[in-house]
C-alpha atoms as a PDB file:
ATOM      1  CA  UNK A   1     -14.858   0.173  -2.324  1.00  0.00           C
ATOM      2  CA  UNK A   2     -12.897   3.177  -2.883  1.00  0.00           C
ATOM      3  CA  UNK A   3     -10.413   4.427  -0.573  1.00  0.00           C
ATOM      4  CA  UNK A   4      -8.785   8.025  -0.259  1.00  0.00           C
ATOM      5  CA  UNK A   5      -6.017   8.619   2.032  1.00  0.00           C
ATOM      6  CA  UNK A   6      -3.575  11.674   2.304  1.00  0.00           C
ATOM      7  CA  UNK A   7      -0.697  12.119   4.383  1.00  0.00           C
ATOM      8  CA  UNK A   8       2.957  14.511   4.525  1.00  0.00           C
ATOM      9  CA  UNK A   9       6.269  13.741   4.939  1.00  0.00           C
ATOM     10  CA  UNK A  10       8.789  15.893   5.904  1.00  0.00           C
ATOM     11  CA  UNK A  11      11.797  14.490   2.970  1.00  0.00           C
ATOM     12  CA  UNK A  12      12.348  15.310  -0.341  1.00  0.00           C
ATOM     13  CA  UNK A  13       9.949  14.352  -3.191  1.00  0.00           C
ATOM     14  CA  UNK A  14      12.842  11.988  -4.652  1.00  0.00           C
ATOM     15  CA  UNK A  15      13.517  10.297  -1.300  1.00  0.00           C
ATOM     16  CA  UNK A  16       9.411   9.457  -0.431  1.00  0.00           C
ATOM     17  CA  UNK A  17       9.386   8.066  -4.174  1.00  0.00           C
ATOM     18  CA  UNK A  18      12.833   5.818  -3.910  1.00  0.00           C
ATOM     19  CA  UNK A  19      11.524   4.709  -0.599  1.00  0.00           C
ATOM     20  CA  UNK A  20       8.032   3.487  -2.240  1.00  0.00           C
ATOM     21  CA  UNK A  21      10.266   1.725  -4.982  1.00  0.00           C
ATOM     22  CA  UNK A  22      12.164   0.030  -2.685  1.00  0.00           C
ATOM     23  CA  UNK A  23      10.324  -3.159  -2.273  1.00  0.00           C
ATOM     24  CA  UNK A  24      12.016  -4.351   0.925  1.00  0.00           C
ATOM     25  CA  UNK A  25      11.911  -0.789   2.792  1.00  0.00           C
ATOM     26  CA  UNK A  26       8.315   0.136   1.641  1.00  0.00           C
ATOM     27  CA  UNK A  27       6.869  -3.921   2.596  1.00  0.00           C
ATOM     28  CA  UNK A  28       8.150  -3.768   5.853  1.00  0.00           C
ATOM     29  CA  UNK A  29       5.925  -0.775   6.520  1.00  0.00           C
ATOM     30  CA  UNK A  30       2.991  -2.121   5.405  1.00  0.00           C
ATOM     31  CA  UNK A  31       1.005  -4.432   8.239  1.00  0.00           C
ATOM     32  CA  UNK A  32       0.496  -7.820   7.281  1.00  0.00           C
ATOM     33  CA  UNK A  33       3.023  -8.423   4.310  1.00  0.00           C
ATOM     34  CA  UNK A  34       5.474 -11.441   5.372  1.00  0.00           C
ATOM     35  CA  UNK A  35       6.805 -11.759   2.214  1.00  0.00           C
ATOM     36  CA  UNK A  36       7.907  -9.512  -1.198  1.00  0.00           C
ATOM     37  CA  UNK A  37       9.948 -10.926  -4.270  1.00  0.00           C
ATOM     38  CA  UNK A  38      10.762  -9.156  -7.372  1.00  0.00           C
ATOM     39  CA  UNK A  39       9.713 -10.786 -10.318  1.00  0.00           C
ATOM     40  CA  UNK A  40      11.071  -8.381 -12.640  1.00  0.00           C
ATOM     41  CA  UNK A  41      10.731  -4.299 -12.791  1.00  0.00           C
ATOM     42  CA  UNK A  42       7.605  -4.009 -12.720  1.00  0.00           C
ATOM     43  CA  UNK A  43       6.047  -7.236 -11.041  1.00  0.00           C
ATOM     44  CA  UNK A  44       5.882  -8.118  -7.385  1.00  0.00           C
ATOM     45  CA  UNK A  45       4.824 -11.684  -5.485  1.00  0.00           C
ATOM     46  CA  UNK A  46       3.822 -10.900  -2.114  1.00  0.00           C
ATOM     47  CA  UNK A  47       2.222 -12.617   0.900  1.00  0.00           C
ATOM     48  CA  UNK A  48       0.447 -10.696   3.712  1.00  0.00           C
ATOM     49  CA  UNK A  49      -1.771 -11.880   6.477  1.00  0.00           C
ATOM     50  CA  UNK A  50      -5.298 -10.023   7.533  1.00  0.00           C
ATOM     51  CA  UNK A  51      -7.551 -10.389  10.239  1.00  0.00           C
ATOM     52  CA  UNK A  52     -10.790  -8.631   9.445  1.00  0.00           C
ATOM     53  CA  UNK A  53     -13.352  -9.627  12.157  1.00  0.00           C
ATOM     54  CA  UNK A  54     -12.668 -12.556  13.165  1.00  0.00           C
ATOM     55  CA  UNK A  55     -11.200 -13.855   9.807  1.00  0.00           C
ATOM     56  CA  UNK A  56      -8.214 -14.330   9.684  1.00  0.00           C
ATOM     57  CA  UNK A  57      -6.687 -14.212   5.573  1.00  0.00           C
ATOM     58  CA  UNK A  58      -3.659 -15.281   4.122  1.00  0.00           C
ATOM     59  CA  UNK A  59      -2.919 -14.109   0.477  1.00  0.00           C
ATOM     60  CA  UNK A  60      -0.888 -14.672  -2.113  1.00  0.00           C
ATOM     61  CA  UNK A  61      -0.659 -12.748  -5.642  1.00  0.00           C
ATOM     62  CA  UNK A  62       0.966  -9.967  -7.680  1.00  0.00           C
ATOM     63  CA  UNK A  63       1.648  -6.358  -7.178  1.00  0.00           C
ATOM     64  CA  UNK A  64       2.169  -5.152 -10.871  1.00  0.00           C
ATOM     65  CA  UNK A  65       3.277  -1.351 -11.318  1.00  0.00           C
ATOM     66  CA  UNK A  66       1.680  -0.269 -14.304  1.00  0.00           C
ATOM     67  CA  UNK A  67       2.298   3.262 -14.843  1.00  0.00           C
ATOM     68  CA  UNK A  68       4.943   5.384 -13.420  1.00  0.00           C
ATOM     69  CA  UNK A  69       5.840   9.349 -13.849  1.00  0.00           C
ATOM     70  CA  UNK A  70       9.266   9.726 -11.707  1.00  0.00           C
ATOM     71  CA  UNK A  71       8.847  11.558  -8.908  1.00  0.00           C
ATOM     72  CA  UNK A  72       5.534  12.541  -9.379  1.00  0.00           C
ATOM     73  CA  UNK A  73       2.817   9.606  -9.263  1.00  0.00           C
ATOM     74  CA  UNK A  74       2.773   5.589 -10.427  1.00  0.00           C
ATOM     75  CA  UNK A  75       0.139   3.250 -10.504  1.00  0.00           C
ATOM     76  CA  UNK A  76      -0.518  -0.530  -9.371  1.00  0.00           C
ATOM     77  CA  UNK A  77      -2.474  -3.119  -9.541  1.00  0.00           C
ATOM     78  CA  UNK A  78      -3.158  -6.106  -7.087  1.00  0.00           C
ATOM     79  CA  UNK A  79      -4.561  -9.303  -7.388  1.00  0.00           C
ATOM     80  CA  UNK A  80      -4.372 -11.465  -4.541  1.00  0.00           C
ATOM     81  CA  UNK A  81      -6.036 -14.652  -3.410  1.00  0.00           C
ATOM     82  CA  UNK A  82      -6.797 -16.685  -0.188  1.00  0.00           C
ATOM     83  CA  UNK A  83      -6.897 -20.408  -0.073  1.00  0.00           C
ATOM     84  CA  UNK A  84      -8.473 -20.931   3.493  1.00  0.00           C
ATOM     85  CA  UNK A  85     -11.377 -18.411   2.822  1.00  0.00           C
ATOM     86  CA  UNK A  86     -11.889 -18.694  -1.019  1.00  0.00           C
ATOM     87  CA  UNK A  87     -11.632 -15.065  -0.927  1.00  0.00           C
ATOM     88  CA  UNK A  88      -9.682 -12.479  -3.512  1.00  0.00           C
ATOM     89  CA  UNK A  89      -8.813  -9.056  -3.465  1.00  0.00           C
ATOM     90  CA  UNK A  90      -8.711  -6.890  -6.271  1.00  0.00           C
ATOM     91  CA  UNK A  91      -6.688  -3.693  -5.863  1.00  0.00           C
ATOM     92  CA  UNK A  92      -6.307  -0.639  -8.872  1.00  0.00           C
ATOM     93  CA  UNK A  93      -4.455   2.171  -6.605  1.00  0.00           C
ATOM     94  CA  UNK A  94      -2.477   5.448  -7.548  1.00  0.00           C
ATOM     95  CA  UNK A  95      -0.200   7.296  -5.765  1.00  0.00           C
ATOM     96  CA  UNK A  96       0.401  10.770  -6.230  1.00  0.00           C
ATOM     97  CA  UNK A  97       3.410  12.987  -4.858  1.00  0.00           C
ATOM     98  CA  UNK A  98       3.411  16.859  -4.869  1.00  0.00           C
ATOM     99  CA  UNK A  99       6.025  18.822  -2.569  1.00  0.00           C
ATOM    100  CA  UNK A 100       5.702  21.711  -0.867  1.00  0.00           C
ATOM    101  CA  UNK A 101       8.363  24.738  -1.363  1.00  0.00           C
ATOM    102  CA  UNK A 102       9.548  24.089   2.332  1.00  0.00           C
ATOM    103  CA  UNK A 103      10.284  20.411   1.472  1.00  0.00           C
ATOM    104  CA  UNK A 104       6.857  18.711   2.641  1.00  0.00           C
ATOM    105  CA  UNK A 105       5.845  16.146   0.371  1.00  0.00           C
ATOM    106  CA  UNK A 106       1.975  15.359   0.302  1.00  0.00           C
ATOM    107  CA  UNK A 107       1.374  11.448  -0.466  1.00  0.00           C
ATOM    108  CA  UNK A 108      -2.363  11.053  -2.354  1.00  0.00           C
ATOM    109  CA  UNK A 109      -3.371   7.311  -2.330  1.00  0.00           C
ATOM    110  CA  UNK A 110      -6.193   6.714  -4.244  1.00  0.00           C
ATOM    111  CA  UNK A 111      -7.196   3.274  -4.471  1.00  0.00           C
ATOM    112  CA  UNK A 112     -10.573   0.931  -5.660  1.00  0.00           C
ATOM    113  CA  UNK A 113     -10.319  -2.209  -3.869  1.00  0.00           C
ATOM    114  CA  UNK A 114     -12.615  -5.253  -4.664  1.00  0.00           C
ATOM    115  CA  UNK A 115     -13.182  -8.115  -2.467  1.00  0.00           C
ATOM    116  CA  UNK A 116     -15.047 -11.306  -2.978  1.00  0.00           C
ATOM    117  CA  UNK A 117     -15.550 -14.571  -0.897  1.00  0.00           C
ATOM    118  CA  UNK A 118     -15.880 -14.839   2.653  1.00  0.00           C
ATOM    119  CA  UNK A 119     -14.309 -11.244   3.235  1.00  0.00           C
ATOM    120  CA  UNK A 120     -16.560  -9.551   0.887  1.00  0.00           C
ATOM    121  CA  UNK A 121     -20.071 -10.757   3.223  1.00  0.00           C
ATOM    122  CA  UNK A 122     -18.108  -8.539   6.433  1.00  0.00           C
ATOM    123  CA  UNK A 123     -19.892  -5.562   4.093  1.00  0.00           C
ATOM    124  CA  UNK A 124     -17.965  -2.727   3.281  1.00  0.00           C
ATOM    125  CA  UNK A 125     -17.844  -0.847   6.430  1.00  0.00           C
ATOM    126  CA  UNK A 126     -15.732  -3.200   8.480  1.00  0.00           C
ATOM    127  CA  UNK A 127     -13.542  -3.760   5.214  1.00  0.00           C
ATOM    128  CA  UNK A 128     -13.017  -0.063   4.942  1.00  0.00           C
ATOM    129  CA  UNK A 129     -12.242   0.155   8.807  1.00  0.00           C
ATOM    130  CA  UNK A 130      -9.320  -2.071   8.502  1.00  0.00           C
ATOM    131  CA  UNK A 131      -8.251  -1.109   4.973  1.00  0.00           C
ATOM    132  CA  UNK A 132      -8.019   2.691   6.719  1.00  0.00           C
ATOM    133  CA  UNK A 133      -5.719   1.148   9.712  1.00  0.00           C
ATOM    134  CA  UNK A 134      -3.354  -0.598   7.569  1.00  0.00           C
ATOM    135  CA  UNK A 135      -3.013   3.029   5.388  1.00  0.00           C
ATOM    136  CA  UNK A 136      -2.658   4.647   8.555  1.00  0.00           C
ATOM    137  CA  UNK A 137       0.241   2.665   9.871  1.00  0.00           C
ATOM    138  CA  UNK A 138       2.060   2.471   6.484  1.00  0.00           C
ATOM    139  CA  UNK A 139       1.888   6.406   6.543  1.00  0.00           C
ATOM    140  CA  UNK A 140       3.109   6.083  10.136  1.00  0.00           C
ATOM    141  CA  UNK A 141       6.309   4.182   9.177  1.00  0.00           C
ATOM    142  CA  UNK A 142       6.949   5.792   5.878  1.00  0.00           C
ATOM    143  CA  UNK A 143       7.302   8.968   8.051  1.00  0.00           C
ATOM    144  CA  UNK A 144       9.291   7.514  10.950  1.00  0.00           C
ATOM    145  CA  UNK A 145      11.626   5.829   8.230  1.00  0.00           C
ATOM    146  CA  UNK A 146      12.283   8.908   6.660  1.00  0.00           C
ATOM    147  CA  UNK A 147      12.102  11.897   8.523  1.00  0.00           C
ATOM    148  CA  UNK A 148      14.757  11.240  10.561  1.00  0.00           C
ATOM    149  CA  UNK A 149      17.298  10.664   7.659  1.00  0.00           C
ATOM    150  CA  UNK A 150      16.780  14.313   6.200  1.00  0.00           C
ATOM    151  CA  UNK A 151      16.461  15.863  10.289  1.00  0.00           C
ATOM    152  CA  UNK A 152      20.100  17.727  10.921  1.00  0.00           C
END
């Protein structure tokens, strides 16, 4: 399943890209994830939580950055697994940042997400549904995070 989202933020280019560095600051925005640990620079363990349907997930894996290009785009990689439901998630994303002259930055996430188990028999639709809400809110709280630190 691929997934496209695009949303602005009114901050500087280097502030939206520290702020999606920032492992603390950028997992509490996103819905579900109880836990994030650095492993090293480029390697993350996390644990989120996901109800799609009436399933109710809890994984566990790696977030592995494997490309960056300072401020202007990095790429991760995702592979988490659920005990309860036998299901995994697969996740190749990339994140693009390109800022306006009047200091709006445009955040591109492209990202090809792979589910198997118990999750993957929802079908794609409902899958894409809640992958859409979770992008939504994280876009929410990046902007509510941020915009009010550059505002004077």
């Amino acid at each position: 399943m691929i997934l496209t989202q695009e949303f602005e933020v009114h901050a500087p280019r280097q502030v939206v890209w520290d702020f999606l560095l920032d492992e603390k600051r950028a997992g509490a925005c996103m819905p579900g994830v109880e836990q994030v640990e650095r492993i090293d620079e480029q390697t993350y363990q996390v644990r989120l939580s996901v109800k799609v349907g009436p399933i109710k997930a809890r994984f566990g894996g790696q977030v592995m950055i494997i490309e960056t290009q300072p401020p202007d785009s990095l790429k991760v990689t995702a592979d988490w697994k659920d005990g309860n439901t036998s299901s995994k998630a697969l996740v190749a994303a990339n994140v693009e940042l390109q800022e306006s002259p009047e200091g709006v930055v445009t955040c591109r996430l492209t990202a090809d997400i792979g589910l198997t188990g118990v999750l993957a028999k929802y079908g794609q639709g409902i899958a894409q549904k809640k992958a859409n809400e979770i992008n939504a809110a994280f876009a929410e709280c990046i902007r509510a995070a941020l915009e009010p630190e550059t505002a004077s």
